[in-house]
C-alpha atoms as a PDB file:
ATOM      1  CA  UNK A   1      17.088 -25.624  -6.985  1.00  0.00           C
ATOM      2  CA  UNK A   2      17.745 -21.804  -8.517  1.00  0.00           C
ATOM      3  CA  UNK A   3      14.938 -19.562 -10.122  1.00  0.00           C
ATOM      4  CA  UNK A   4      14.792 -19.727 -13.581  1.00  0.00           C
ATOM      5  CA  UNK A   5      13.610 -17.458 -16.149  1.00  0.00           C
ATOM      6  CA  UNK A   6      10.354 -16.997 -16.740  1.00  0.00           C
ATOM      7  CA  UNK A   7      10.809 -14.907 -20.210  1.00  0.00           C
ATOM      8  CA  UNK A   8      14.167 -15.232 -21.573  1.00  0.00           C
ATOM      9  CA  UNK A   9      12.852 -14.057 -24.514  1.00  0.00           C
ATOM     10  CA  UNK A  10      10.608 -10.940 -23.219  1.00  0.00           C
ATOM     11  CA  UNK A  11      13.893  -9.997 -20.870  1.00  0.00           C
ATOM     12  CA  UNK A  12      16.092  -8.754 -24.073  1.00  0.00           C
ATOM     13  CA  UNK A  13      13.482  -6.166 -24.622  1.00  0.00           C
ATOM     14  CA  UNK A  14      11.676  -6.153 -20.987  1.00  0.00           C
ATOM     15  CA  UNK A  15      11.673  -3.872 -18.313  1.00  0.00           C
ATOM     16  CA  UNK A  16      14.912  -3.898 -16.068  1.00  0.00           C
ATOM     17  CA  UNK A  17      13.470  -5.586 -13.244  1.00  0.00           C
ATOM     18  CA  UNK A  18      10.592  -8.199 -14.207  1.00  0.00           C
ATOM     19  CA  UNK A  19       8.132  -6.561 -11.545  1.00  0.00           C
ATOM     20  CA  UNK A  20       5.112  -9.450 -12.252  1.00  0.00           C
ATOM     21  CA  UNK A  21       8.263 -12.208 -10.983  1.00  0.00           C
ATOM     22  CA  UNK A  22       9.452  -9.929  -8.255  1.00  0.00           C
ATOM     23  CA  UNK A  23       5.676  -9.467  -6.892  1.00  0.00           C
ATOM     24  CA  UNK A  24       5.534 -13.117  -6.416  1.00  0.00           C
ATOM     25  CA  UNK A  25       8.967 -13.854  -4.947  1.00  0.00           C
ATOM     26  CA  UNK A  26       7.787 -11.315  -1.911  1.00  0.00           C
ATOM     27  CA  UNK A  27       4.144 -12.830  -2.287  1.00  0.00           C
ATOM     28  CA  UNK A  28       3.234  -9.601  -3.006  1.00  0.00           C
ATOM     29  CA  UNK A  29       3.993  -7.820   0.038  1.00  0.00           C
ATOM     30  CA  UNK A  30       5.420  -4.223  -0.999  1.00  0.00           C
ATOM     31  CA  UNK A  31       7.596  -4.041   2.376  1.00  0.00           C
ATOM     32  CA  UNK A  32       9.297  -7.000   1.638  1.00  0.00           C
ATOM     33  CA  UNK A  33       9.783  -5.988  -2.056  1.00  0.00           C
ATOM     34  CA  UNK A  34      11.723  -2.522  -0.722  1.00  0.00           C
ATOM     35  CA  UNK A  35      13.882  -4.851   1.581  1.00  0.00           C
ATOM     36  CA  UNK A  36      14.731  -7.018  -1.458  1.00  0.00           C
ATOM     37  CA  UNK A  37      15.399  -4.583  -3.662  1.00  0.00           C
ATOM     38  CA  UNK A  38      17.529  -2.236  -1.146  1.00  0.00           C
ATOM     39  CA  UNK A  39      19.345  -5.326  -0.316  1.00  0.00           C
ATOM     40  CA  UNK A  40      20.172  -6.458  -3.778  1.00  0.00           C
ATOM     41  CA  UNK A  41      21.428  -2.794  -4.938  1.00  0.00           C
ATOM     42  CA  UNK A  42      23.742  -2.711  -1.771  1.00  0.00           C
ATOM     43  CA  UNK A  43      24.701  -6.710  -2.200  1.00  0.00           C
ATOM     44  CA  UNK A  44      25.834  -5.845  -6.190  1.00  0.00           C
ATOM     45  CA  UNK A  45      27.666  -2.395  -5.740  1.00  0.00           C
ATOM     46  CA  UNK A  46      30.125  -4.370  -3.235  1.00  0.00           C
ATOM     47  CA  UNK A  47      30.535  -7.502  -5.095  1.00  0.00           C
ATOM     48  CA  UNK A  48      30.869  -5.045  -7.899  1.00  0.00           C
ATOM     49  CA  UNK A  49      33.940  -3.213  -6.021  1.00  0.00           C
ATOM     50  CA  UNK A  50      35.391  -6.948  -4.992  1.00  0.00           C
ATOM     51  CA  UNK A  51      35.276  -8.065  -8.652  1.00  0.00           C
ATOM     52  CA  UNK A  52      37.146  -5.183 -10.358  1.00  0.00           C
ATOM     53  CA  UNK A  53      39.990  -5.767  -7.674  1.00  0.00           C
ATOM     54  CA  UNK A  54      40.150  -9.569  -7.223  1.00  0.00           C
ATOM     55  CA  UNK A  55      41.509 -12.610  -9.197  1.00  0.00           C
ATOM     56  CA  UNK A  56      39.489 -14.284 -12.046  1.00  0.00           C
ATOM     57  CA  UNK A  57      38.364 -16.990 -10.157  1.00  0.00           C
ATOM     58  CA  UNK A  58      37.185 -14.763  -7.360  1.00  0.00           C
ATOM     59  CA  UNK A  59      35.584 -12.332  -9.913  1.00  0.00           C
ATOM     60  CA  UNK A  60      33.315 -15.342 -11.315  1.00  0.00           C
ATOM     61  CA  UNK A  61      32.350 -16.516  -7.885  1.00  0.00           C
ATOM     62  CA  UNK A  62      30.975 -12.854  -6.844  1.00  0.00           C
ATOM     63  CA  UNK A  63      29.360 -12.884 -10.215  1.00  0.00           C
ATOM     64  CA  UNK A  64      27.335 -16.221  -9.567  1.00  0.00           C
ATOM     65  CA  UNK A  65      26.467 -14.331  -6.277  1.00  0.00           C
ATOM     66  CA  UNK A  66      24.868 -11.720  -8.690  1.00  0.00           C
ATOM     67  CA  UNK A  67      23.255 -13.857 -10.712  1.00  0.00           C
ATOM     68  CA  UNK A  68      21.294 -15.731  -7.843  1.00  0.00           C
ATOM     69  CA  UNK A  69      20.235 -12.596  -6.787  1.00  0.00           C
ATOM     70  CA  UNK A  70      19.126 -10.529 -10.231  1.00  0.00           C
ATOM     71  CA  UNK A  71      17.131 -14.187 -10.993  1.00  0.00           C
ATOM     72  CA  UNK A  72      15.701 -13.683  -7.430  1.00  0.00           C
ATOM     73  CA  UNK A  73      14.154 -10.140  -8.079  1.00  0.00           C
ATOM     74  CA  UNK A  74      13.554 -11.013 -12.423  1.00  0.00           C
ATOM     75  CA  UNK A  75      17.154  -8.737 -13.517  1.00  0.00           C
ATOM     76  CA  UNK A  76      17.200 -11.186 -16.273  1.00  0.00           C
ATOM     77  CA  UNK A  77      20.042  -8.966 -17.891  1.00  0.00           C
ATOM     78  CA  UNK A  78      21.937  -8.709 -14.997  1.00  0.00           C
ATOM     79  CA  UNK A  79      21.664 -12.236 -14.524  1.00  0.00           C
ATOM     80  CA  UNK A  80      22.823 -12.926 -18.199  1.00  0.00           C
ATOM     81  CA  UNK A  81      25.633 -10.671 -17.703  1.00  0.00           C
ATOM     82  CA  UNK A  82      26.998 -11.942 -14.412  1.00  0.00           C
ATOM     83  CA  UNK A  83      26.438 -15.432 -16.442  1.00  0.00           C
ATOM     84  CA  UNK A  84      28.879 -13.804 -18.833  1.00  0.00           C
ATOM     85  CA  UNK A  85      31.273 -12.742 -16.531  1.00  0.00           C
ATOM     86  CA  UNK A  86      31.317 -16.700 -14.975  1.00  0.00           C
ATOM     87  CA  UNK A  87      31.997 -17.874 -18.752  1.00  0.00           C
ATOM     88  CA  UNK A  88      34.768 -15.346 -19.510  1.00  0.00           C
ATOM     89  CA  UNK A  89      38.354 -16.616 -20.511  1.00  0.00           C
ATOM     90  CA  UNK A  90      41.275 -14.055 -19.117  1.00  0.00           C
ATOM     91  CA  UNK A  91      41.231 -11.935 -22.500  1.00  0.00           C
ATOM     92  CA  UNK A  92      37.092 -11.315 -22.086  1.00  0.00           C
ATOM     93  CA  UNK A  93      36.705 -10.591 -18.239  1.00  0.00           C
ATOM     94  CA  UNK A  94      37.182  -7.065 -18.286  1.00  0.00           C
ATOM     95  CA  UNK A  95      34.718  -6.433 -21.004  1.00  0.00           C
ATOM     96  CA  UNK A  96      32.212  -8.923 -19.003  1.00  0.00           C
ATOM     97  CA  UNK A  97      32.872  -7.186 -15.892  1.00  0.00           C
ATOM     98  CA  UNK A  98      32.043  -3.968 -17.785  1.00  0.00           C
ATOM     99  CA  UNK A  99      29.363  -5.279 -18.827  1.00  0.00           C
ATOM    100  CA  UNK A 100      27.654  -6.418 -16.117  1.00  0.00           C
ATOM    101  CA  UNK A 101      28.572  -2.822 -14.502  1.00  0.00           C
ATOM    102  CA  UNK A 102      26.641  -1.433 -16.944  1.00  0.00           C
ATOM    103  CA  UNK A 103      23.477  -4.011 -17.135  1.00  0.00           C
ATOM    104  CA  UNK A 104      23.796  -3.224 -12.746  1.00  0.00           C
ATOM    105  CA  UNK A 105      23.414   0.258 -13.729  1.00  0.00           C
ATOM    106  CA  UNK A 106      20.276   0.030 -16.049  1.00  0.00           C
ATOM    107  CA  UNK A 107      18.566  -2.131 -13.056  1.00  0.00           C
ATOM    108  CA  UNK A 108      19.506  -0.144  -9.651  1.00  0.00           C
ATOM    109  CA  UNK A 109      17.837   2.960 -11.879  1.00  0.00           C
ATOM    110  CA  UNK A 110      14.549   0.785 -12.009  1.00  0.00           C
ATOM    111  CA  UNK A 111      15.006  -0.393  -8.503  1.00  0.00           C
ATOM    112  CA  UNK A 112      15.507   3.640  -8.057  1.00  0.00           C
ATOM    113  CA  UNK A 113      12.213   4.274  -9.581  1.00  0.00           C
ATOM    114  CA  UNK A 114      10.155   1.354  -8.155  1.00  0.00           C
ATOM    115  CA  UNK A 115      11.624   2.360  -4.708  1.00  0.00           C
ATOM    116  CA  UNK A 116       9.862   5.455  -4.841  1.00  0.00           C
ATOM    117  CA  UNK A 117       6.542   4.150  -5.605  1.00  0.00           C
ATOM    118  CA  UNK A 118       6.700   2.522  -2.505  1.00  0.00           C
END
């Protein structure tokens, strides 16, 4: 049973972070929304540093990791990204993994911003 997207097509042009998705995976509770997010940003930036340095196989396996959590918290780019990455033959991998570095980027800036709102 995974999350799916609620917008596919709103998430090309959307917000980094689908904030109306993450309020309800955390019921609302703005605590447990920090937690999430601080958790998320930490889980990607080491499965980020695993994935430049491991095999293929391993690579795609830390980006399915990534995409459960970006559909968890609405990263609906990240998500499509790390879904990328997963897909990628030998030749594409680097530019998926590049890829998905950058889409990380774009949403740990949001998760920047919403954190201080909190």
């Amino acid at each position: 049973m995974g999350v799916r997207e609620s917008r596919p097509a709103q998430a090309d042009i959307g917000p980094a972070i689908d904030q109306e998705h993450l309020s309800q995976m955390t019921l609302g509770e703005r605590d447990l929304e920090g937690e999430v997010l601080r958790l998320f940003v930490r889980q990607a930036e080491m499965l980020m540093a695993r994935m430049r340095a491991q095999q293929p196989g391993l690579a795609r396996a830390s980006a399915h990791t990534i995409k459960g959590s970006a559909r968890g918290i609405g990263a609906w780019r990240v998500a499509r990204a790390a879904e990328a990455v997963e897909r990628a033959n030998a030749a594409e991998l680097g530019a998926a993994v590049d890829a998905l570095g950058a889409a990380l980027a774009e949403a740990n800036a949001a998760i920047a911003a919403l954190l201080r709102g909190h």
